[in-house]
N, C-alpha and C. Protein backbone atom coordinates (compact mmCIF):
# COMPACT_ATOMS: atom_id res chain seq x y z
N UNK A 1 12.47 -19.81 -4.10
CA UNK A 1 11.22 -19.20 -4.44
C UNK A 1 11.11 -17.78 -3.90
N UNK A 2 11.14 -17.83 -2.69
CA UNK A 2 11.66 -16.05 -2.21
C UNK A 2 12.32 -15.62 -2.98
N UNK A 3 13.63 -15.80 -3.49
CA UNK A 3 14.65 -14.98 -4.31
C UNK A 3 13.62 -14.18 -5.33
N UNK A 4 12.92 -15.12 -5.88
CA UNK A 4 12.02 -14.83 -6.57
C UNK A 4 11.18 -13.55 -6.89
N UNK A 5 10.49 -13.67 -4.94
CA UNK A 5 9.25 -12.44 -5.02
C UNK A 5 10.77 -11.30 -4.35
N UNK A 6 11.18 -11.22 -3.93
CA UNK A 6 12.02 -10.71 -3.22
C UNK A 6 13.49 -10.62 -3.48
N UNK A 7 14.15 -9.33 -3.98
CA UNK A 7 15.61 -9.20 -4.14
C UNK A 7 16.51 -9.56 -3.15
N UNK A 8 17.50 -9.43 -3.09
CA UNK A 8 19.19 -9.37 -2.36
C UNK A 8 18.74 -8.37 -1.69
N UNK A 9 18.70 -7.37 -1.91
CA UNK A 9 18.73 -6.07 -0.88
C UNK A 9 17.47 -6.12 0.06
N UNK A 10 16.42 -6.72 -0.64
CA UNK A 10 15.12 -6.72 -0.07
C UNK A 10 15.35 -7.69 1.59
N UNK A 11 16.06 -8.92 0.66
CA UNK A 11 15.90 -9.77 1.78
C UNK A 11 17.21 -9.46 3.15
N UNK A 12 17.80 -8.60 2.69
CA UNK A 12 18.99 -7.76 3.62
C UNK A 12 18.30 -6.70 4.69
N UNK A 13 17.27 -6.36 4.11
CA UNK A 13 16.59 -5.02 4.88
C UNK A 13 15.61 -5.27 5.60
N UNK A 14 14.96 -6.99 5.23
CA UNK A 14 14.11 -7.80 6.24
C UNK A 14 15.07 -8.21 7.00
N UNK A 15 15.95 -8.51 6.91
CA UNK A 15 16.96 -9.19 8.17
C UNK A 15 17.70 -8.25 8.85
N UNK A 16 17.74 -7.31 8.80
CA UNK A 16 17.88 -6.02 9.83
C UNK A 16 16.45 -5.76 10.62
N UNK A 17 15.60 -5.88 10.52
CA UNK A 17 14.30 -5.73 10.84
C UNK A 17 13.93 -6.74 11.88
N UNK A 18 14.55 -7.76 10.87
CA UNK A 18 14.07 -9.02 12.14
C UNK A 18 14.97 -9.28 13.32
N UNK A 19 16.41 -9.12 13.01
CA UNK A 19 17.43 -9.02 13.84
C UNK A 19 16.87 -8.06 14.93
N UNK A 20 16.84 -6.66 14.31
CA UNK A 20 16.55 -5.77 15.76
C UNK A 20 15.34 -6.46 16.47
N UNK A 21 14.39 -6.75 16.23
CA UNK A 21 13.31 -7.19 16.62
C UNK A 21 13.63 -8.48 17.66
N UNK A 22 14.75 -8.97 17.26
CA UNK A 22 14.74 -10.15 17.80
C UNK A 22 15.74 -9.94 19.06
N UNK A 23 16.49 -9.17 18.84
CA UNK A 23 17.58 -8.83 20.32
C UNK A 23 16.68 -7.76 21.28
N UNK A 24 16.06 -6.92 20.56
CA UNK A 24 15.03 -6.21 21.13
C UNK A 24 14.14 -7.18 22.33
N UNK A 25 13.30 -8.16 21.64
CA UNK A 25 12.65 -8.86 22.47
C UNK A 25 13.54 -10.05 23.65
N UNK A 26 15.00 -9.94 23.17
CA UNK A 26 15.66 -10.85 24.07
C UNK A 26 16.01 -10.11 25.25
N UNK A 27 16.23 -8.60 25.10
CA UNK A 27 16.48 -8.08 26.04
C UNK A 27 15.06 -7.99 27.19
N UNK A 28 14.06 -7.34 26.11
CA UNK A 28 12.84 -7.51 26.96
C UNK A 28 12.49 -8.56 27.89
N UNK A 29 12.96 -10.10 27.59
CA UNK A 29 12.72 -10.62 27.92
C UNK A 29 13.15 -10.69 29.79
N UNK A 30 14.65 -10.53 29.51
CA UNK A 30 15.48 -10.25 30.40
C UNK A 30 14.79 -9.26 32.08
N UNK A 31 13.96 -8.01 31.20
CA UNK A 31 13.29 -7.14 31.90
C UNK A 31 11.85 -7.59 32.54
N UNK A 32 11.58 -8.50 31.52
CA UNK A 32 9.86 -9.01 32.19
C UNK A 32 9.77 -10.13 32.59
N UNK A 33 11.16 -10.88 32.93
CA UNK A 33 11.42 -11.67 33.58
C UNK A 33 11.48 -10.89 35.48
N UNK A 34 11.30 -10.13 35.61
CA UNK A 34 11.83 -9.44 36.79
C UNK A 34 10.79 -8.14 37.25
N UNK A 35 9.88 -8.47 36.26
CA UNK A 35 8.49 -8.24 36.69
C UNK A 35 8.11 -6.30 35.91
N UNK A 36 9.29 -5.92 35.31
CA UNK A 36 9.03 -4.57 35.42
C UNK A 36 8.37 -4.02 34.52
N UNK A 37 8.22 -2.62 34.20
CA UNK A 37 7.32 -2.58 33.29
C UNK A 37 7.24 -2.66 31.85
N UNK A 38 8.20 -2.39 31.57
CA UNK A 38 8.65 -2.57 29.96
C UNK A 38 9.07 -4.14 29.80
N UNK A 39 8.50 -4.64 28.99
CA UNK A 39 8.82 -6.29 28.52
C UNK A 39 9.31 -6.76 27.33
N UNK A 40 9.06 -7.69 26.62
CA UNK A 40 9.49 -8.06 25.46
C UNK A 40 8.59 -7.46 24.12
N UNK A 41 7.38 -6.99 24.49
CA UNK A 41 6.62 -6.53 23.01
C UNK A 41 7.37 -4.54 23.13
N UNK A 42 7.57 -4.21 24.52
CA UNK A 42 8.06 -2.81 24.35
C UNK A 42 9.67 -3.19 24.03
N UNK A 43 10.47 -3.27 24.35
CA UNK A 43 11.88 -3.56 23.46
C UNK A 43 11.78 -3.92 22.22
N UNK A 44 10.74 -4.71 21.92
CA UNK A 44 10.75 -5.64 20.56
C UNK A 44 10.16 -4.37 19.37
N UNK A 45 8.91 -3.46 20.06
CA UNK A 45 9.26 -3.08 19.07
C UNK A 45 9.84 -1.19 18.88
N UNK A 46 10.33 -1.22 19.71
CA UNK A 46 11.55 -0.28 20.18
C UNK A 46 12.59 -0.84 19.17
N UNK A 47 12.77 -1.31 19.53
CA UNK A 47 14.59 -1.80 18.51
C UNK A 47 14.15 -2.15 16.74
N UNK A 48 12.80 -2.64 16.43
CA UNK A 48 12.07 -2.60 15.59
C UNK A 48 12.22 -0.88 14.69
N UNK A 49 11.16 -0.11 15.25
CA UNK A 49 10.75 0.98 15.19
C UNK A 49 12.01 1.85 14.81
N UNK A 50 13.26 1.78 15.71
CA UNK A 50 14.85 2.22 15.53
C UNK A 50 15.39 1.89 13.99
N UNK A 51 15.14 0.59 13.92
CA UNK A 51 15.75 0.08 12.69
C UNK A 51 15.18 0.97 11.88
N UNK A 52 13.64 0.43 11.94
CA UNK A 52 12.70 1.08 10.76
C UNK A 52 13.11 2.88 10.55
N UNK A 53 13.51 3.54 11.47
CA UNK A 53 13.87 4.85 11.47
C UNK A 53 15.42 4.57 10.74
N UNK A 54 16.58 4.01 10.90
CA UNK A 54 17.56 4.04 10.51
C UNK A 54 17.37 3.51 9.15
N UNK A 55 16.47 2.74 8.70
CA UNK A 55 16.41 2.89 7.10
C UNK A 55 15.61 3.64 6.13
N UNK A 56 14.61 4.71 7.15
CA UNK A 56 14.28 5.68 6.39
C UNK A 56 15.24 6.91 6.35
N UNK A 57 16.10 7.11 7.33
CA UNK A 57 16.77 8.02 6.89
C UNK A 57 17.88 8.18 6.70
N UNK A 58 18.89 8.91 6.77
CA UNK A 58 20.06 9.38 6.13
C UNK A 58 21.05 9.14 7.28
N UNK A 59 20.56 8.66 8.61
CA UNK A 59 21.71 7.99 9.25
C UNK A 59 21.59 9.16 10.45
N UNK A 60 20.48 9.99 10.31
CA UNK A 60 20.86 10.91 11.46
C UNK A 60 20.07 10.14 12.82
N UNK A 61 20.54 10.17 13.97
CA UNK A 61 20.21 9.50 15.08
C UNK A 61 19.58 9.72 16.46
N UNK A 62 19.37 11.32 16.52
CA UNK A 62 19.40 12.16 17.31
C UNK A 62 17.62 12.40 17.25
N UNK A 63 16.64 12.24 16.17
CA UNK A 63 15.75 12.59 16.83
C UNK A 63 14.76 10.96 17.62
N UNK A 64 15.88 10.03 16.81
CA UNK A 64 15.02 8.72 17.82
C UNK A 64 15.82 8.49 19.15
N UNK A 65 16.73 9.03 19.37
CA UNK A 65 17.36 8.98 20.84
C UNK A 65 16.25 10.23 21.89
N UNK A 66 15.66 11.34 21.07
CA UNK A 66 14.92 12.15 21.73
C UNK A 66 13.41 11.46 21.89
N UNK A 67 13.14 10.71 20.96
CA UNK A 67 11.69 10.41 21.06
C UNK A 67 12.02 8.95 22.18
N UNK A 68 13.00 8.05 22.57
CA UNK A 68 12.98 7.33 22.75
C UNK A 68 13.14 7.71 24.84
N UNK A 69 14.12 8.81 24.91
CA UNK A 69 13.75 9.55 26.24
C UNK A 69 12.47 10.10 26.91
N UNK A 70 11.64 10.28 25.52
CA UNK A 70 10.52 10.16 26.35
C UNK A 70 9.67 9.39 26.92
N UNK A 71 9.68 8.22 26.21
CA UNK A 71 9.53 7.16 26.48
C UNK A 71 9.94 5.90 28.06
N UNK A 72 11.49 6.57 28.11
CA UNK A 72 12.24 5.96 29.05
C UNK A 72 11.43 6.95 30.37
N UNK A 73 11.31 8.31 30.32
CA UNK A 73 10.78 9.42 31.55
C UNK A 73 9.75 8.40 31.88
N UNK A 74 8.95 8.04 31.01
CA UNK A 74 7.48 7.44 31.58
C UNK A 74 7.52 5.93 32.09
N UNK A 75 8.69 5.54 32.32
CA UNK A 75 8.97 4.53 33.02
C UNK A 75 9.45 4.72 34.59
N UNK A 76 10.23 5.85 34.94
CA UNK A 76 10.60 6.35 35.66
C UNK A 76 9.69 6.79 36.74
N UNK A 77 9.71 6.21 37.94
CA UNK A 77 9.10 6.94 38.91
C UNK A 77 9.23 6.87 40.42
N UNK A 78 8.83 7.90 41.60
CA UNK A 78 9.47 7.84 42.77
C UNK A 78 8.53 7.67 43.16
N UNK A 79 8.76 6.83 44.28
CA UNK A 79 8.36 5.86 44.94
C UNK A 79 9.23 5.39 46.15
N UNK A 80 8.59 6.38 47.14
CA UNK A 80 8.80 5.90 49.06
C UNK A 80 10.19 6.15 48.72
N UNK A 81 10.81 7.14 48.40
CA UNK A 81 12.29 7.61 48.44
C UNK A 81 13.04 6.96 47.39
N UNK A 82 12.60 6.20 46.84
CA UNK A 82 13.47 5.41 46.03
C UNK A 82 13.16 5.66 44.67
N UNK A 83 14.18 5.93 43.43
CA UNK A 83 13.95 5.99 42.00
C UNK A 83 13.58 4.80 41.14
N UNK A 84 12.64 4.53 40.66
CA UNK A 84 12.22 2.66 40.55
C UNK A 84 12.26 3.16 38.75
N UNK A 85 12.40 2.29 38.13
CA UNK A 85 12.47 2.12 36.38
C UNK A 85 13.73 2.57 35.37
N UNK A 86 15.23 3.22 36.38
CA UNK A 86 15.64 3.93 35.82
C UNK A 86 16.65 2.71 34.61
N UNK A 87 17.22 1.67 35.09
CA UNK A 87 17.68 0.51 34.67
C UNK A 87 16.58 0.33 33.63
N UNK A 88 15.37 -0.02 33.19
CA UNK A 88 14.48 -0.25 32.47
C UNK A 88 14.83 0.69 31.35
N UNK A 89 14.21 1.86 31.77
CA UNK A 89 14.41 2.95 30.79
C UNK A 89 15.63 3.38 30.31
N UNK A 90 16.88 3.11 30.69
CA UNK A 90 17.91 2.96 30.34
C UNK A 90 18.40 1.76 29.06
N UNK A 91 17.88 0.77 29.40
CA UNK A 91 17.66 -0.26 28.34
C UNK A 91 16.88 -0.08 27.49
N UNK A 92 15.84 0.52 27.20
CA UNK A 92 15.24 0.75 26.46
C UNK A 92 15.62 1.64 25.47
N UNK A 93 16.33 2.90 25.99
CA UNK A 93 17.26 3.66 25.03
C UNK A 93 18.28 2.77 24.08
N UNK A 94 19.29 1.89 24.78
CA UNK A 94 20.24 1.44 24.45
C UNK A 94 19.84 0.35 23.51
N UNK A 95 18.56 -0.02 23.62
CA UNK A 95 17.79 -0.98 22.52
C UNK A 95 17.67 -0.23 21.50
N UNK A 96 16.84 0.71 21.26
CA UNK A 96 16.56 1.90 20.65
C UNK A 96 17.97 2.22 19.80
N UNK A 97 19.42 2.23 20.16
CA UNK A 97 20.51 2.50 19.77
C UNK A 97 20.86 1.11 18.64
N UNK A 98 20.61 0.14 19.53
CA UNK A 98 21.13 -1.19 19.04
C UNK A 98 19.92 -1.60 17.45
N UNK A 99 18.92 -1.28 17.57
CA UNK A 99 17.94 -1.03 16.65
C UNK A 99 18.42 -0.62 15.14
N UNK A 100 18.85 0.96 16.19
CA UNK A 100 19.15 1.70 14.84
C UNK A 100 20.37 1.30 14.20
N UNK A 101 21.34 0.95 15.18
CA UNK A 101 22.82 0.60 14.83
C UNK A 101 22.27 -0.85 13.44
N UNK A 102 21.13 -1.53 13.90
CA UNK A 102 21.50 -2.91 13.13
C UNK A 102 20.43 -1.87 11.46
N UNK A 103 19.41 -1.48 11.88
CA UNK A 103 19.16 -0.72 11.06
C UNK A 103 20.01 -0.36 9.82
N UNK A 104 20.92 0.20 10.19
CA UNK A 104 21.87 1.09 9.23
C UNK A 104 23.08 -0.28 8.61
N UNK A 105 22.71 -1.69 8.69
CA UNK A 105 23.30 -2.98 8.32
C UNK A 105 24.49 -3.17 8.99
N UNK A 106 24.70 -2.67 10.28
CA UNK A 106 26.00 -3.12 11.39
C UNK A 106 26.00 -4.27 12.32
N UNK A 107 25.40 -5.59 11.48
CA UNK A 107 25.44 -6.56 12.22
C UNK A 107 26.33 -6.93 13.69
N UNK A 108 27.29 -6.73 13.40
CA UNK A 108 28.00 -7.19 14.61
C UNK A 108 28.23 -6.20 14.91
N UNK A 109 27.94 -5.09 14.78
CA UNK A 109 28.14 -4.06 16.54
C UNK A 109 26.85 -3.85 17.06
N UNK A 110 25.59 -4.29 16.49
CA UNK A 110 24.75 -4.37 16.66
C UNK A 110 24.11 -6.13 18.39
N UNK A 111 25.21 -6.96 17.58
CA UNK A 111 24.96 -8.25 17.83
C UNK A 111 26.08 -8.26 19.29
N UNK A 112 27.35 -7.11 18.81
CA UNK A 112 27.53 -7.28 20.30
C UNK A 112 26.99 -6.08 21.32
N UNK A 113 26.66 -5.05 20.74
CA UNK A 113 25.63 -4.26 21.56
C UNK A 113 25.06 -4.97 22.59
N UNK A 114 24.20 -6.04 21.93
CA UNK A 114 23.01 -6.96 22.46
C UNK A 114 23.55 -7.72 23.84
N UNK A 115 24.70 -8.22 23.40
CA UNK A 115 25.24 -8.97 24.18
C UNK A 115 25.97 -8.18 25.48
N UNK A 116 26.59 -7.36 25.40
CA UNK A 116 26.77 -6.48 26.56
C UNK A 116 25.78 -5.80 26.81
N UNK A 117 24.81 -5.40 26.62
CA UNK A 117 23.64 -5.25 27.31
C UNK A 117 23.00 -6.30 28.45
N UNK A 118 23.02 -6.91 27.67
CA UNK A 118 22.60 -8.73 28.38
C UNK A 118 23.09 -8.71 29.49
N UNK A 119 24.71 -8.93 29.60
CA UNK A 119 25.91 -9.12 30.48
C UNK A 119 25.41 -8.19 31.67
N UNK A 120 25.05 -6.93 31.43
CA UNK A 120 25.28 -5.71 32.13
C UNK A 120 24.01 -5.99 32.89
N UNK A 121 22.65 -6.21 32.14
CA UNK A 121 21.54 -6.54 33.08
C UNK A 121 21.78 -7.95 34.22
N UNK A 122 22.11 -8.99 33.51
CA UNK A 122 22.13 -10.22 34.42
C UNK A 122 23.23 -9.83 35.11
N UNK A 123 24.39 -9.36 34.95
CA UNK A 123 25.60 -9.13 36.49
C UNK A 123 24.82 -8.19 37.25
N UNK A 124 24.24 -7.53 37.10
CA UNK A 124 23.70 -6.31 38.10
C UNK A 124 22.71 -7.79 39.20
N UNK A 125 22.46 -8.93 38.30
CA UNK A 125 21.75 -9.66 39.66
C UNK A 125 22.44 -10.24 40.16
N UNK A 126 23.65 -10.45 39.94
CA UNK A 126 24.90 -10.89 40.84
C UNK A 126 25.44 -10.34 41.72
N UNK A 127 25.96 -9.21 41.14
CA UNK A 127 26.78 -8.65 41.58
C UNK A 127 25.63 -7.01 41.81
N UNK A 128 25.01 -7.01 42.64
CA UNK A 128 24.30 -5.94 43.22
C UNK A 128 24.28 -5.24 44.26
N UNK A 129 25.36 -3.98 43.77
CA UNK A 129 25.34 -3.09 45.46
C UNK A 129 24.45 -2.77 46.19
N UNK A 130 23.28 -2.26 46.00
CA UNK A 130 22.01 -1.83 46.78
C UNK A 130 21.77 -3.25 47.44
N UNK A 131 22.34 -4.48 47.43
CA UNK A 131 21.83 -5.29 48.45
C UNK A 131 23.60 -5.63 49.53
N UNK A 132 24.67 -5.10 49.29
CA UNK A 132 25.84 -4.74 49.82
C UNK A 132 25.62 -3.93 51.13
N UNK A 133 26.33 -4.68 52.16
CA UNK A 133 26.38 -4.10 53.35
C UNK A 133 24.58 -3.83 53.95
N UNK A 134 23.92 -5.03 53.63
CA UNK A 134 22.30 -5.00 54.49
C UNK A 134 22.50 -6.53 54.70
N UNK A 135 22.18 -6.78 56.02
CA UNK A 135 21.85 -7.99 57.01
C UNK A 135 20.65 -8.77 56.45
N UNK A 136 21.21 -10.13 56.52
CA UNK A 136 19.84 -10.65 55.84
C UNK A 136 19.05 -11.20 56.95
């Protein structure tokens, strides 16, 4: 019945949409699991928004990597000597990438984007230098 209201290509360009949306919010999840400020509705629709930019245009990538730094700055902030959000806002770019990448119909570099992202956030709680060489 979809086939119906909805073409092949149609239903290809919803599933880039939903895909980003959906690794978007998995990553978020990852982040607002851990209390910070960006969560699953800001990734979700970050990687959303990316897509939606990579199928309006012609594949150029450079002004949602600029709009998406600004974004990441306002996560960023110092605090008692220490740089707090930069991991956040860092992910949030790389969502933003993974977005556009699935955007432009690159499922699987998109899908493993996601997944080394993932990897890279949860080992950092493993394997975390800033708690290396301090006495518990």
């Amino acid at each position: 019945m979809i086939n119906n209201i909805l073409g092949a290509s149609e239903l290809n360009l919803i599933l880039r949409l939903l895909l980003a949306a959906v690794f978007g919010w998995l990553i978020g999840l990852e982040r607002e699991t851990l209390g910070k400020t960006a969560g699953t509705r800001t990734f979700a629709l970050v990687a959303l928004g990316s897509a939606l930019f990579a199928l309006a245009s012609d594949g150029g990538v450079q002004p949602v990597a600029a709009g998406i730094g600004f974004l990441g700055a306002g996560l960023i902030i110092f605090r008692e000597g220490r740089v707090e959000g930069l991991t956040t806002a860092a992910a949030l770019w790389a969502a933003a990438g993974m977005g556009f990448i699935i955007g432009q119909g690159q499922f699987m570099l998109g899908t493993v984007a996601t997944v080394i992202m993932l990897l890279v956030l949860y080992m950092m709680r493993v394997f975390n230098p800033e708690q290396w060489g301090r006495k518990k």
